[in-house]
Structure formats: structure tokens, C-alpha cells
Protein backbone atom coordinates (compact mmCIF):
# COMPACT_ATOMS: atom_id res chain seq x y z
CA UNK A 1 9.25 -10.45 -6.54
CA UNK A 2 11.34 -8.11 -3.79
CA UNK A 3 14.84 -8.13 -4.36
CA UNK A 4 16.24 -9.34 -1.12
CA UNK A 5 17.90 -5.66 -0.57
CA UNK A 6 15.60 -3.86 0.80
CA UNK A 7 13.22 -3.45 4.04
CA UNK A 8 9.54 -4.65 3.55
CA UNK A 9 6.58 -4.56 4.98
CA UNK A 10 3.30 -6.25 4.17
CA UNK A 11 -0.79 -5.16 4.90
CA UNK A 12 -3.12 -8.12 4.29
CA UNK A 13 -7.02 -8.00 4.11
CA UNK A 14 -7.46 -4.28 4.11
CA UNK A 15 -11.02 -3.19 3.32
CA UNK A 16 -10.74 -1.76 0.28
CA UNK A 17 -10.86 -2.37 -3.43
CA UNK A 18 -7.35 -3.09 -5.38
CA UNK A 19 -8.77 -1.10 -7.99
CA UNK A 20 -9.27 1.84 -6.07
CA UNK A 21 -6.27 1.57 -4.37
CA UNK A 22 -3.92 1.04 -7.63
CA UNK A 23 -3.99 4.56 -9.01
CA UNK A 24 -2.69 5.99 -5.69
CA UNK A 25 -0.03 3.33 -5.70
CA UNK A 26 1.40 4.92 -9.11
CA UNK A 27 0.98 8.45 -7.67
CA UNK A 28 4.03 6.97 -5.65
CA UNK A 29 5.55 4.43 -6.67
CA UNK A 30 9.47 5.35 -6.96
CA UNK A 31 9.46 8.68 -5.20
CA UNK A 32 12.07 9.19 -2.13
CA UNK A 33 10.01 8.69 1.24
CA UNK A 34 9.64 12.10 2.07
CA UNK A 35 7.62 12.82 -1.37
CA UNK A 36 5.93 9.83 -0.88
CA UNK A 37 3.86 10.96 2.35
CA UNK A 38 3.76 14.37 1.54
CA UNK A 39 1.68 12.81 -1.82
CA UNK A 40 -0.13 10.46 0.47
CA UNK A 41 -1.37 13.52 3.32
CA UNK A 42 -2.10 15.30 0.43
CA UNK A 43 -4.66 12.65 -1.13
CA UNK A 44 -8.27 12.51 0.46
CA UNK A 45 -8.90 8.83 -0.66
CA UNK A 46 -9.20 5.74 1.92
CA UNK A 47 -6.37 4.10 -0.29
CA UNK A 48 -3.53 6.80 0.54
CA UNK A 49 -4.50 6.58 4.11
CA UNK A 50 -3.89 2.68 3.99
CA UNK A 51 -0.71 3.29 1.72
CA UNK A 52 0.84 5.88 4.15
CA UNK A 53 0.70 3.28 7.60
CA UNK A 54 2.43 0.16 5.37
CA UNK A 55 4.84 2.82 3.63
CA UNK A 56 5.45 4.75 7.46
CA UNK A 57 5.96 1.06 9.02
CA UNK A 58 8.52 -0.34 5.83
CA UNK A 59 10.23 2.55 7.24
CA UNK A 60 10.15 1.48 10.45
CA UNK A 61 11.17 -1.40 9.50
CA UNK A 62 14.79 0.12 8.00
CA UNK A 63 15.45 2.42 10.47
CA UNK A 64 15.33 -0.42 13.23
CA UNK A 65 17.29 -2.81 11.23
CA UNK A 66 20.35 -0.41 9.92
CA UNK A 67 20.64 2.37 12.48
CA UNK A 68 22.72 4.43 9.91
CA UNK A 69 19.57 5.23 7.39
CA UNK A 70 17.91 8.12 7.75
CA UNK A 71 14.20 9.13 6.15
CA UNK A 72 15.82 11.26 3.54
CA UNK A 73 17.72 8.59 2.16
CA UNK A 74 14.68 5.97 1.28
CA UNK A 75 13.25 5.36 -1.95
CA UNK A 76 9.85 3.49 -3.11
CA UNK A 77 11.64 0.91 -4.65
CA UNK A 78 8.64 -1.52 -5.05
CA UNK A 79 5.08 -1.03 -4.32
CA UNK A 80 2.93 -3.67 -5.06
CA UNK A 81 -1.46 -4.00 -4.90
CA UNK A 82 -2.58 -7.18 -4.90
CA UNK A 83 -6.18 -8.71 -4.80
CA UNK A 84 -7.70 -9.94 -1.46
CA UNK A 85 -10.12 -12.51 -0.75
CA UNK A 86 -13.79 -11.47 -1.75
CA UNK A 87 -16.53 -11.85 1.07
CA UNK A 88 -19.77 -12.65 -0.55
CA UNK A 89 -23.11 -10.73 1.11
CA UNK A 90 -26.59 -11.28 -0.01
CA UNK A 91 -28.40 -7.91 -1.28
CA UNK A 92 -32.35 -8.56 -0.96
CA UNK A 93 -34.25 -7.63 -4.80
CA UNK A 94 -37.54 -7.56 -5.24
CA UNK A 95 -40.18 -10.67 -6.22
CA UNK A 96 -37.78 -12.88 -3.76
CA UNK A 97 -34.49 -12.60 -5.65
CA UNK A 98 -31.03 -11.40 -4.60
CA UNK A 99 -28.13 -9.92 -5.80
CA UNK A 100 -24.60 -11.03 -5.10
CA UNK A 101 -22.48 -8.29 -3.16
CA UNK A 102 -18.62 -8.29 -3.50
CA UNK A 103 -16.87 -6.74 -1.02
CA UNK A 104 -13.00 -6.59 -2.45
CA UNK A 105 -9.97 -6.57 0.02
CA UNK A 106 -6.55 -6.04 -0.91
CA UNK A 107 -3.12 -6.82 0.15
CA UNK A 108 -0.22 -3.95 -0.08
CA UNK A 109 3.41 -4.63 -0.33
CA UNK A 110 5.88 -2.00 0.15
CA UNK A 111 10.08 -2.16 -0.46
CA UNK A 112 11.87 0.45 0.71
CA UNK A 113 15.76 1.10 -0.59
CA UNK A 114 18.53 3.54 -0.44
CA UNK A 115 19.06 5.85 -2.81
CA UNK A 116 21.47 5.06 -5.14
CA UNK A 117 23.93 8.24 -5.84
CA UNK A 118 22.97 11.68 -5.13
């Protein structure tokens, strides 16, 4: 649950697996903002490219609603990677039969919070 501190923002049905998106979600998870996309340009998976735009827009998000915060200031309070609907696709086999084919999505929430001290 997100404290109700904080500035939020929210990514449903992105096109990628939650379980290939989770261990890029710890590379970050409670680092200031600035760390946080340096790690993220850094990575070359799809996840830290989908992790950077919802972390860049929960900053957005603070610096619109409290004029007075500035990047340096943020933290990664809360970074959540939750599981997505699954679309179902029909893989042709041989003899007649098929194969299921899962293709995952995933939902990303990102809270965003001061730093607390220096």
C-alpha cells in the first residue's frame, strides 16, 4: 500500500513479463532519483526502459504538485511490479495440436518521497 505522502504514478498493461521486470526493480528500489536513472540508462533490458518513463513521470508528478522539490531531493520510496492480465495465443504443433502461448503484461507502481535528513 502507498503511504499517502508521496507523489505516484502508475503504468498498466505494459508488454512485458513481471518476472523480467522484477530484478531491475530491486536494482532501484530506494535509491535517490538521480541514481535511479543513471542505473536505469545504464541497463540494456526492455524493463529499465519501461521503469525509467513511470519513475521520470512520478517525478513529474512532484515537481508539478510542490514547486519547492527539486530532482536531487527524491527518493524511490516504493516501487512496486505487479502481474498483468495474460493474453492467450494459439501456437500451431504438429499432428493438429497446439500449444498455449502466454504473453505476460505487467503493471508498475512508483512512489516518490523526500529525503528525509541529509
Amino acid at each position: 500500500m502507498a503511504d499517502k505522502k508521496g507523489f505516484k504514478a502508475i503504468a498498466k498493461y505494459l508488454p512485458s513479463s513481471p518476472s523480467k521486470v522484477r530484478p531491475v526493480a530491486d536494482l532501484v528500489r530506494s535509491r535517490s532519483y538521480v541514481d535511479a536513472i543513471a542505473i536505469l540508462d545504464a541497463l540494456p533490458q526492455k524493463g529499465a526502459l519501461l521503469l525509467k518513463k513511470v519513475v521520470k513521470s512520478a517525478a513529474a508528478n512532484a515537481m508539478n504538485l510542490n514547486k519547492k522539490l527539486d530532482e536531487e531531493q527524491l527518493v524511490v520510496a516504493q516501487l512496486f511490479v505487479d502481474d498483468g492480465p495474460r493474453m492467450k495465443r494459439v501456437w500451431p504443433r504438429s499432428h493438429g495440436r497446439r500449444d498455449i502461448l502466454l504473453k505476460r503484461q505487467c503493471h508498475i507502481t512508483v512512489v516518490l518521497d523526500e529525503k528525509v535528513g541529509k
